[in-house]
PDB file of N, CA and C in Angstrom:
ATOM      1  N   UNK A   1       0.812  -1.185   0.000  1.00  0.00           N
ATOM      2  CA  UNK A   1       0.000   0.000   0.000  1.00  0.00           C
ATOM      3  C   UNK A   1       0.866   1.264   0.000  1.00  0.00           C
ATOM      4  N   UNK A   2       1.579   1.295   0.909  1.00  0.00           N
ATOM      5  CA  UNK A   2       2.585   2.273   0.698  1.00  0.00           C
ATOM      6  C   UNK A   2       3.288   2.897  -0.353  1.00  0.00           C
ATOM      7  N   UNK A   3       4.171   1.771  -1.413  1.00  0.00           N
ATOM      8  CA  UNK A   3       4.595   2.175  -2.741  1.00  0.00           C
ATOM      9  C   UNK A   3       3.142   2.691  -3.767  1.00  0.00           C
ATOM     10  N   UNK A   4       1.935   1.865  -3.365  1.00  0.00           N
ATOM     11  CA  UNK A   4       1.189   2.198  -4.139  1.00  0.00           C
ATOM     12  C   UNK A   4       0.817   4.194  -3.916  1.00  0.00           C
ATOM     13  N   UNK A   5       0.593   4.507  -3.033  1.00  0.00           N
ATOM     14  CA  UNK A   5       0.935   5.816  -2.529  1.00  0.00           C
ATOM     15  C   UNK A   5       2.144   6.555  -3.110  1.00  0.00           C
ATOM     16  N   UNK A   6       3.264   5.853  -2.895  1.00  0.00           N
ATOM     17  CA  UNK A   6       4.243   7.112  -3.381  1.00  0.00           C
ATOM     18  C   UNK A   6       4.038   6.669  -5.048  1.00  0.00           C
ATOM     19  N   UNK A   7       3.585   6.005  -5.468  1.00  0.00           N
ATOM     20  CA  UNK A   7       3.633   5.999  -6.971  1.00  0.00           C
ATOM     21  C   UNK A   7       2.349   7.497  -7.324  1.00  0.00           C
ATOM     22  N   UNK A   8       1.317   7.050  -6.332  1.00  0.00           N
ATOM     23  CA  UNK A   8       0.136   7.719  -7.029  1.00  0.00           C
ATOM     24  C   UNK A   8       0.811   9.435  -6.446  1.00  0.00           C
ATOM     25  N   UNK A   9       1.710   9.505  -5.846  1.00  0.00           N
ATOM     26  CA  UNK A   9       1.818  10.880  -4.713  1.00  0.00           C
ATOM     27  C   UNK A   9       2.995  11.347  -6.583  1.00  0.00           C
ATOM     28  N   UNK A  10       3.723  10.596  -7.142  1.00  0.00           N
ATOM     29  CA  UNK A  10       4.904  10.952  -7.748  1.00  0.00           C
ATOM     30  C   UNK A  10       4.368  11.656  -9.200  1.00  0.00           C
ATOM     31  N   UNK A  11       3.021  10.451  -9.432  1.00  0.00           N
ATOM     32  CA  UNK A  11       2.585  11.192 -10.403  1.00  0.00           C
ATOM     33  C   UNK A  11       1.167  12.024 -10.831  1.00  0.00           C
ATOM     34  N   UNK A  12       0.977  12.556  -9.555  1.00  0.00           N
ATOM     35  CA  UNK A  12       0.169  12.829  -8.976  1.00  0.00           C
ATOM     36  C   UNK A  12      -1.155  12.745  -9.522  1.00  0.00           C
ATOM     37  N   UNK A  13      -2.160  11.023  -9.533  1.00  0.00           N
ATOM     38  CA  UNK A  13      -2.902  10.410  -9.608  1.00  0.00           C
ATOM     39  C   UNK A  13      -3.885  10.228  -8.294  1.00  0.00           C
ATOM     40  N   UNK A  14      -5.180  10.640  -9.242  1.00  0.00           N
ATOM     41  CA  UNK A  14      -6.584  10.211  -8.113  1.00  0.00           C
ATOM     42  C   UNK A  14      -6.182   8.650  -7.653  1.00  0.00           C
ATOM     43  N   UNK A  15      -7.070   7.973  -6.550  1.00  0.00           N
ATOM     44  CA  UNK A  15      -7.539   6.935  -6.075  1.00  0.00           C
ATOM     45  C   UNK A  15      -7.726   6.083  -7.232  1.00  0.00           C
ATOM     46  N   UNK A  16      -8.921   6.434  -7.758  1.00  0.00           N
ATOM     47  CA  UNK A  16      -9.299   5.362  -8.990  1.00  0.00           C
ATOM     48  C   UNK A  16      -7.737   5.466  -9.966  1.00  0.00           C
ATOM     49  N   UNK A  17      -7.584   6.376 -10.371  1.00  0.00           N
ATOM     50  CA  UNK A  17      -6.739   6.660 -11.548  1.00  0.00           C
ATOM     51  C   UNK A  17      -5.029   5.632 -11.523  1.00  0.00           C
ATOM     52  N   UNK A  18      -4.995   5.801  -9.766  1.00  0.00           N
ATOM     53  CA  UNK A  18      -3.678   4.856  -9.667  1.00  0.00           C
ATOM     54  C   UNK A  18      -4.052   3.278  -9.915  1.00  0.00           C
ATOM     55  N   UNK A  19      -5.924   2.834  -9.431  1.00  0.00           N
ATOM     56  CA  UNK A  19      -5.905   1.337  -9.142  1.00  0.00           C
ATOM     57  C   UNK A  19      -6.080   1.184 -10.997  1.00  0.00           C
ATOM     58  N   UNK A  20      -6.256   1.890 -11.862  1.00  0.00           N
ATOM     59  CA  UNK A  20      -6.580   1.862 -13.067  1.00  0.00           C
ATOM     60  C   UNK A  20      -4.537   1.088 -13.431  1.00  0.00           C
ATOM     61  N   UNK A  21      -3.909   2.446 -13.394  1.00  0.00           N
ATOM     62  CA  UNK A  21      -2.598   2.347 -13.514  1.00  0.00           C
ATOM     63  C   UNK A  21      -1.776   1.108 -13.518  1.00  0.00           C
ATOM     64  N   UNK A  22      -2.125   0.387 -12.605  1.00  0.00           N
ATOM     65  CA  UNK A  22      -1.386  -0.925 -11.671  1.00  0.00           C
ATOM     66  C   UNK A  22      -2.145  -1.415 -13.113  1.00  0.00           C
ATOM     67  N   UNK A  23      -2.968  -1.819 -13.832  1.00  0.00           N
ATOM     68  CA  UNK A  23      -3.710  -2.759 -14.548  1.00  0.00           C
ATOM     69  C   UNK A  23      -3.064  -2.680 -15.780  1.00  0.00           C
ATOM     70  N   UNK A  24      -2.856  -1.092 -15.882  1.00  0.00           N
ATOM     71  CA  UNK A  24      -2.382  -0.861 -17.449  1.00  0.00           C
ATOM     72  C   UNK A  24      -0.946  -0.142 -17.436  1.00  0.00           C
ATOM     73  N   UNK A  25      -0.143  -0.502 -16.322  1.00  0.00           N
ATOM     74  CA  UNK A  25       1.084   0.064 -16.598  1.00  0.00           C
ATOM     75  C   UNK A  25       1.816  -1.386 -16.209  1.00  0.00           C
ATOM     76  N   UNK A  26       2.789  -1.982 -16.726  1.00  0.00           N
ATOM     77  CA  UNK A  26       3.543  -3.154 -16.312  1.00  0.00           C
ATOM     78  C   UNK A  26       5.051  -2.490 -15.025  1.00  0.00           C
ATOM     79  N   UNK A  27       5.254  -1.151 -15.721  1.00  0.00           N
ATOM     80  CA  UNK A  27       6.098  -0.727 -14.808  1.00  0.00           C
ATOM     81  C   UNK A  27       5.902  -0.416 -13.283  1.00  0.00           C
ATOM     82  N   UNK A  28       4.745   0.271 -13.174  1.00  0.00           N
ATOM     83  CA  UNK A  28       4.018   0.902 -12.151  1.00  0.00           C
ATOM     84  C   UNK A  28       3.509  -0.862 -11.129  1.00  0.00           C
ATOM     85  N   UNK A  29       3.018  -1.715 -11.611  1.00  0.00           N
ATOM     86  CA  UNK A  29       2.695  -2.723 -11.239  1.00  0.00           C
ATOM     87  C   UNK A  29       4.149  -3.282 -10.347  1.00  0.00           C
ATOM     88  N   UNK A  30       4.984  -3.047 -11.276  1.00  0.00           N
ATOM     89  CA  UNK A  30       6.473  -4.171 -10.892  1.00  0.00           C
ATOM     90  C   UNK A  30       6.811  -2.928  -9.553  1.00  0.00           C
ATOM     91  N   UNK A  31       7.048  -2.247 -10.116  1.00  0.00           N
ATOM     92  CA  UNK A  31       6.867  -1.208  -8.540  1.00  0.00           C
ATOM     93  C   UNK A  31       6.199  -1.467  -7.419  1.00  0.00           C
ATOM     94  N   UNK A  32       4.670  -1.269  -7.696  1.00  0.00           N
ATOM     95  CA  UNK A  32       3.803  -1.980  -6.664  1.00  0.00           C
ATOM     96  C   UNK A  32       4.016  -3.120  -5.450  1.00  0.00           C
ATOM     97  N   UNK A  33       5.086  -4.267  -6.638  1.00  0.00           N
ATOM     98  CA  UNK A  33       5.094  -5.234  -6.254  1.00  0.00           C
ATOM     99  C   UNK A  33       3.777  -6.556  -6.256  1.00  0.00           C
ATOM    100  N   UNK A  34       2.981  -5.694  -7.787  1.00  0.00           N
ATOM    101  CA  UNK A  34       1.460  -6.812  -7.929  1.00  0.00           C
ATOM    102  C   UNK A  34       1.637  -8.019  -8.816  1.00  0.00           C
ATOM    103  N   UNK A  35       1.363  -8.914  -8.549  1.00  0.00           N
ATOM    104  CA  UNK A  35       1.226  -9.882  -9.652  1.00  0.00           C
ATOM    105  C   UNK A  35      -0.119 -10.112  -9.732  1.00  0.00           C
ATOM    106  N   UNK A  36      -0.921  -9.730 -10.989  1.00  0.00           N
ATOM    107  CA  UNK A  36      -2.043  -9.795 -11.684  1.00  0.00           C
ATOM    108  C   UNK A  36      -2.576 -11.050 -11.146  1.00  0.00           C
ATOM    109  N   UNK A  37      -1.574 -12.350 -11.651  1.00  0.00           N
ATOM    110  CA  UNK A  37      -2.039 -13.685 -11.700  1.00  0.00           C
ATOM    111  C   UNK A  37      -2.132 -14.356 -10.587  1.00  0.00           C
ATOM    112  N   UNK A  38      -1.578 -13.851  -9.513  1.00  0.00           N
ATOM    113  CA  UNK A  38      -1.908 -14.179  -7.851  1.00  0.00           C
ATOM    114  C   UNK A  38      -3.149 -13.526  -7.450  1.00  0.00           C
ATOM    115  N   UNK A  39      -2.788 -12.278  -7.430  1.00  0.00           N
ATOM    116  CA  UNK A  39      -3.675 -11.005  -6.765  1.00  0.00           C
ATOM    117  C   UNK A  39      -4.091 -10.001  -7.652  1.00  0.00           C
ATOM    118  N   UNK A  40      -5.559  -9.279  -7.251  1.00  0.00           N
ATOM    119  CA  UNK A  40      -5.950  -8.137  -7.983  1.00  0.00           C
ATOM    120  C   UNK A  40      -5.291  -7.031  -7.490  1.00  0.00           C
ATOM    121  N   UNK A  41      -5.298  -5.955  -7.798  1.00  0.00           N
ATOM    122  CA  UNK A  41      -5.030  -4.330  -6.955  1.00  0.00           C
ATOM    123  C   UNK A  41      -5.994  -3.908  -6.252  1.00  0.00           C
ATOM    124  N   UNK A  42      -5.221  -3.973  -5.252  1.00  0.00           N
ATOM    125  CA  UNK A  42      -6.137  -2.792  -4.512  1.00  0.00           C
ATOM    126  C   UNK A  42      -7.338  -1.576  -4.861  1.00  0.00           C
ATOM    127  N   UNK A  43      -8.400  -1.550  -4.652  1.00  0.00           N
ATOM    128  CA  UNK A  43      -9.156  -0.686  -5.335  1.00  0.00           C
ATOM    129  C   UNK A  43      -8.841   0.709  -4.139  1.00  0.00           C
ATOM    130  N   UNK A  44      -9.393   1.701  -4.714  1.00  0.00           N
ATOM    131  CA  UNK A  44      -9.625   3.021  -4.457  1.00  0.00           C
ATOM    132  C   UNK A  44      -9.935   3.543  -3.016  1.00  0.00           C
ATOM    133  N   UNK A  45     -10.950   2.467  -2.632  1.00  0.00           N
ATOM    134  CA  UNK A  45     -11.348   3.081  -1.194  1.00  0.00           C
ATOM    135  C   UNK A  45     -10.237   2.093  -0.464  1.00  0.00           C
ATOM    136  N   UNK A  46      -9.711   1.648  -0.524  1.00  0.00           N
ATOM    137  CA  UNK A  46      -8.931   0.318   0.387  1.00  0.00           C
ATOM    138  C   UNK A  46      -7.388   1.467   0.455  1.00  0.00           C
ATOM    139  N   UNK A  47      -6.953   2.236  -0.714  1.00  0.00           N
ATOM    140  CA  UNK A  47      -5.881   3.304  -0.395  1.00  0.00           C
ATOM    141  C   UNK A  47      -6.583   4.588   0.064  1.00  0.00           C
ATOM    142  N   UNK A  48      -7.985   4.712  -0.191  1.00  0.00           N
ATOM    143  CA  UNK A  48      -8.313   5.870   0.574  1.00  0.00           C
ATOM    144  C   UNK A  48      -8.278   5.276   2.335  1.00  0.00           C
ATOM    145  N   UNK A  49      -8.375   4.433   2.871  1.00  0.00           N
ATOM    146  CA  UNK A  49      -8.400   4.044   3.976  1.00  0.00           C
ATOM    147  C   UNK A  49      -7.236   3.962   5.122  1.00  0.00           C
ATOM    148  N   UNK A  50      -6.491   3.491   3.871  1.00  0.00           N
ATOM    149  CA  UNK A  50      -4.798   3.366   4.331  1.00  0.00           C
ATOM    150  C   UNK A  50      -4.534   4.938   4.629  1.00  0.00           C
ATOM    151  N   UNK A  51      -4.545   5.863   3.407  1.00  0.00           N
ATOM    152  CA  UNK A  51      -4.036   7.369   3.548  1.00  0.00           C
ATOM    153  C   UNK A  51      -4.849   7.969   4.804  1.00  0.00           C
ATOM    154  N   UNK A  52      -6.283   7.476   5.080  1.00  0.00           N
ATOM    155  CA  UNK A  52      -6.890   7.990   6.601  1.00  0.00           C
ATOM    156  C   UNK A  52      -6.103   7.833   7.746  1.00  0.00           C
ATOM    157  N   UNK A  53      -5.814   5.995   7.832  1.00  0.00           N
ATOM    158  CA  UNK A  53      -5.442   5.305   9.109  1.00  0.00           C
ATOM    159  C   UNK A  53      -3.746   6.211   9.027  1.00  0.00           C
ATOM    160  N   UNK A  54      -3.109   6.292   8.081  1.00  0.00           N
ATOM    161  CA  UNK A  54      -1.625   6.771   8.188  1.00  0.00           C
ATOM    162  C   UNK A  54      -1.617   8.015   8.662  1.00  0.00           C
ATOM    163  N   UNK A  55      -2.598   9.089   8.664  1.00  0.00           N
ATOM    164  CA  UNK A  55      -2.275  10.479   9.215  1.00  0.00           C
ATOM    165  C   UNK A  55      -3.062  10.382  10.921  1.00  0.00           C
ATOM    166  N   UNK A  56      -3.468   9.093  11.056  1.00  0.00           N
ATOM    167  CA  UNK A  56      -3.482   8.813  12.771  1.00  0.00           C
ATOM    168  C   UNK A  56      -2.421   8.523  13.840  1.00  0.00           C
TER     169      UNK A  56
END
């Protein structure tokens, strides 16, 4: 969750726009650390949640 953050913070991407990213960028993914074929990405409210709980 974290890298997924500084990816979306670097290029400065909405919620949806980063879980879009991870799907259609292979680079951004290998960053992530996602593998498609194990696991989906994280959707939108699941990093809006994280970015809540982190400024606690």
């Amino acid at each position: 969750m974290l890298r997924m953050y500084v990816a979306q913070q670097c290029f400065g991407l909405s919620d949806e726009v980063i879980e879009d990213a991870i799907y259609d960028s292979q680079a951004i993914r290998g960053f992530v650390g996602i593998d498609l074929n194990r696991e989906s990405a994280p959707d939108a409210t699941t990093l809006l949640k994280f970015r809540v709980l982190s400024r606690c």
